[in-house]
Protein backbone atom coordinates (compact mmCIF):
# COMPACT_ATOMS: atom_id res chain seq x y z
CA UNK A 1 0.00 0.00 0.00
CA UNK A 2 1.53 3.62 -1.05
CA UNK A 3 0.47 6.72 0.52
CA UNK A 4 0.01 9.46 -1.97
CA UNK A 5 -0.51 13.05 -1.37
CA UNK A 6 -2.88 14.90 -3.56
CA UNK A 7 -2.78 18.99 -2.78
CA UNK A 8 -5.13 21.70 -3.67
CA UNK A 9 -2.92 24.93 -2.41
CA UNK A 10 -3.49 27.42 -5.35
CA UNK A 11 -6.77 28.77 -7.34
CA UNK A 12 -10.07 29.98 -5.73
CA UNK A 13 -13.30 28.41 -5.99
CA UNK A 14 -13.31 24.87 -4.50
CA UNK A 15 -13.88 22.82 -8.37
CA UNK A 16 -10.17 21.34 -8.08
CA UNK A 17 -11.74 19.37 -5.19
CA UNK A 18 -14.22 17.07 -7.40
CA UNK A 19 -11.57 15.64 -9.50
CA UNK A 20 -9.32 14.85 -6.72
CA UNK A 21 -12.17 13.39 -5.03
CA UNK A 22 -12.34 10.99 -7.77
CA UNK A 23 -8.67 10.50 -7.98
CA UNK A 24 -8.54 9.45 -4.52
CA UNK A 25 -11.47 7.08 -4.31
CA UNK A 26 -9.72 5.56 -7.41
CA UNK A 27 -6.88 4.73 -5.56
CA UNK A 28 -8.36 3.96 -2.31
CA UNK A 29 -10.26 1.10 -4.30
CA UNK A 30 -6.57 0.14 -5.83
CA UNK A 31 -5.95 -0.46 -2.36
CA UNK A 32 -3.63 2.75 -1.80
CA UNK A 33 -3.65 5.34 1.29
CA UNK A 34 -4.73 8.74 -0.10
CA UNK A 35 -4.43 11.99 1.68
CA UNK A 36 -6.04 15.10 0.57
CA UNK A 37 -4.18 18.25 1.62
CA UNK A 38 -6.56 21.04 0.99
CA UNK A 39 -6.39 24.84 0.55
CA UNK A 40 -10.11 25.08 1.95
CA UNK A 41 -11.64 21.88 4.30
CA UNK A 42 -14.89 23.64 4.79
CA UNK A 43 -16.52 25.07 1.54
CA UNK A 44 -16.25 21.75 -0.19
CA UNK A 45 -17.36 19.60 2.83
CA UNK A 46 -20.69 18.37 1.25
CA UNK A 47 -18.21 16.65 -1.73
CA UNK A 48 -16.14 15.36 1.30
CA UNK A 49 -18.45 13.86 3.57
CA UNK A 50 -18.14 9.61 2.98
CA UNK A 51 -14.43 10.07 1.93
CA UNK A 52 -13.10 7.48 3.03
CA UNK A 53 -9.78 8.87 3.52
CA UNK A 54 -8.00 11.41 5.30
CA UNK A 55 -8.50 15.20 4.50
CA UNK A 56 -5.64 18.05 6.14
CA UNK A 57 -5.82 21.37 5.77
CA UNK A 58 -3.12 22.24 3.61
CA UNK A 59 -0.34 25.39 4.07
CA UNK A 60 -1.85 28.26 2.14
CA UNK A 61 -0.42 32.19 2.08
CA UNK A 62 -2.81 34.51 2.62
CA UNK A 63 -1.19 37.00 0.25
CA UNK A 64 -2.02 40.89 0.83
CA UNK A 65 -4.07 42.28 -1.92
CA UNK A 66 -2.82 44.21 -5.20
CA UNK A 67 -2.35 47.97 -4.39
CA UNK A 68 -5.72 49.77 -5.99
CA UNK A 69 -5.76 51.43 -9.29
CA UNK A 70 -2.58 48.80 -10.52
CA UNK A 71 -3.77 45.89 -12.75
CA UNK A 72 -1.33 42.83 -13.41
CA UNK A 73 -1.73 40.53 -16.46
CA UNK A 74 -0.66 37.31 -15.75
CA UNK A 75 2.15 36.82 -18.59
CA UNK A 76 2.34 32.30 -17.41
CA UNK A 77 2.37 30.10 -15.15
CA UNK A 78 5.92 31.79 -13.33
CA UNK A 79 3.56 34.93 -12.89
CA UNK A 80 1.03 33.01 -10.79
CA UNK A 81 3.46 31.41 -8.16
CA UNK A 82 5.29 34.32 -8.04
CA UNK A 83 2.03 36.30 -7.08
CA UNK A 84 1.37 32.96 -4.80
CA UNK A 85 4.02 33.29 -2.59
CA UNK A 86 6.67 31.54 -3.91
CA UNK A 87 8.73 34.82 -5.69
CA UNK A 88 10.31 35.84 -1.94
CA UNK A 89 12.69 33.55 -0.19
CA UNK A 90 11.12 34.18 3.16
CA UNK A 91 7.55 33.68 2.06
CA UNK A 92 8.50 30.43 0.18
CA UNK A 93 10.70 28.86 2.84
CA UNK A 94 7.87 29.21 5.68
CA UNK A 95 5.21 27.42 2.73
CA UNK A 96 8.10 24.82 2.50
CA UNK A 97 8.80 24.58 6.02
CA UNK A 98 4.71 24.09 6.57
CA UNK A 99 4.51 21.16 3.51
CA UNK A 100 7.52 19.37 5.24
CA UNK A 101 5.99 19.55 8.80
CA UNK A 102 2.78 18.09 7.37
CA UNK A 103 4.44 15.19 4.90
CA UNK A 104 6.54 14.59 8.07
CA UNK A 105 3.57 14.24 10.30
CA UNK A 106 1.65 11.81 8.32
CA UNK A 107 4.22 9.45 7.36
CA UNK A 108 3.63 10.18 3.31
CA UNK A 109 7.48 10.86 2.40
C-alpha cells in the first residue's frame, strides 16, 4: 500500500476538489492510502463527507491584496506562483517549512 498526497494549495473556488475526489477514491479502491491536503476543508465539505480517507488542511499564504488602481496581467504560469508566494525567499521557505511539517507528520514521504 503507497500513501500518496494529492494537494489543492493554489486557485479559488473549490472545483479542483471534485476531480481529486475521484482521484482518490480511485486509488483507495486500488488499495492505496490517499491523503487530501486542501487549501479550503470547509466550503467543499458536502463533496467530502463519505471520503473514506483522510482530509488536512493544507499550508496556504494569505497573500495581501494588489495595491488599488494597478492591474497585473498574468504573462504564465511563473507569474502566478510568483504572485502565490513563492517569488520571496522568506515567504516560500515558511510554505516549504509548513509542507515538510505536514508530509513529516503523516508518514507520506
Amino acid at each position: 500500500m503507497k500513501t500518496i498526497l494529492l494537494a489543492w494549495e493554489l486557485g479559488a473556488g473549490f472545483g479542483h476538489v471534485g476531480p481529486l475526489v475521484r482521484l482518490a477514491q480511485a486509488l483507495a479502491s486500488c488499495g492505496h492510502r490517499p491523503v487530501l491536503a486542501l487549501r479550503d476543508v470547509v466550503a467543499p465539505r458536502p463533496l467530502l463527507a463519505d471520503a473514506p480517507f483522510e482530509v488536512l488542511q493544507a499550508p496556504v499564504w494569505h497573500r495581501p491584496a494588489p495595491p488599488r488602481g494597478r492591474s497585473f496581467a498574468f504573462a504564465g504560469y511563473a507569474d502566478i506562483l510568483a504572485t502565490a508566494g513563492f517569488a520571496r525567499e522568506e515567504e516560500l521557505a515558511a510554505l516549504i517549512a509548513a509542507w515538510d511539517a505536514l508530509i513529516g507528520e503523516r508518514g507520506i514521504a
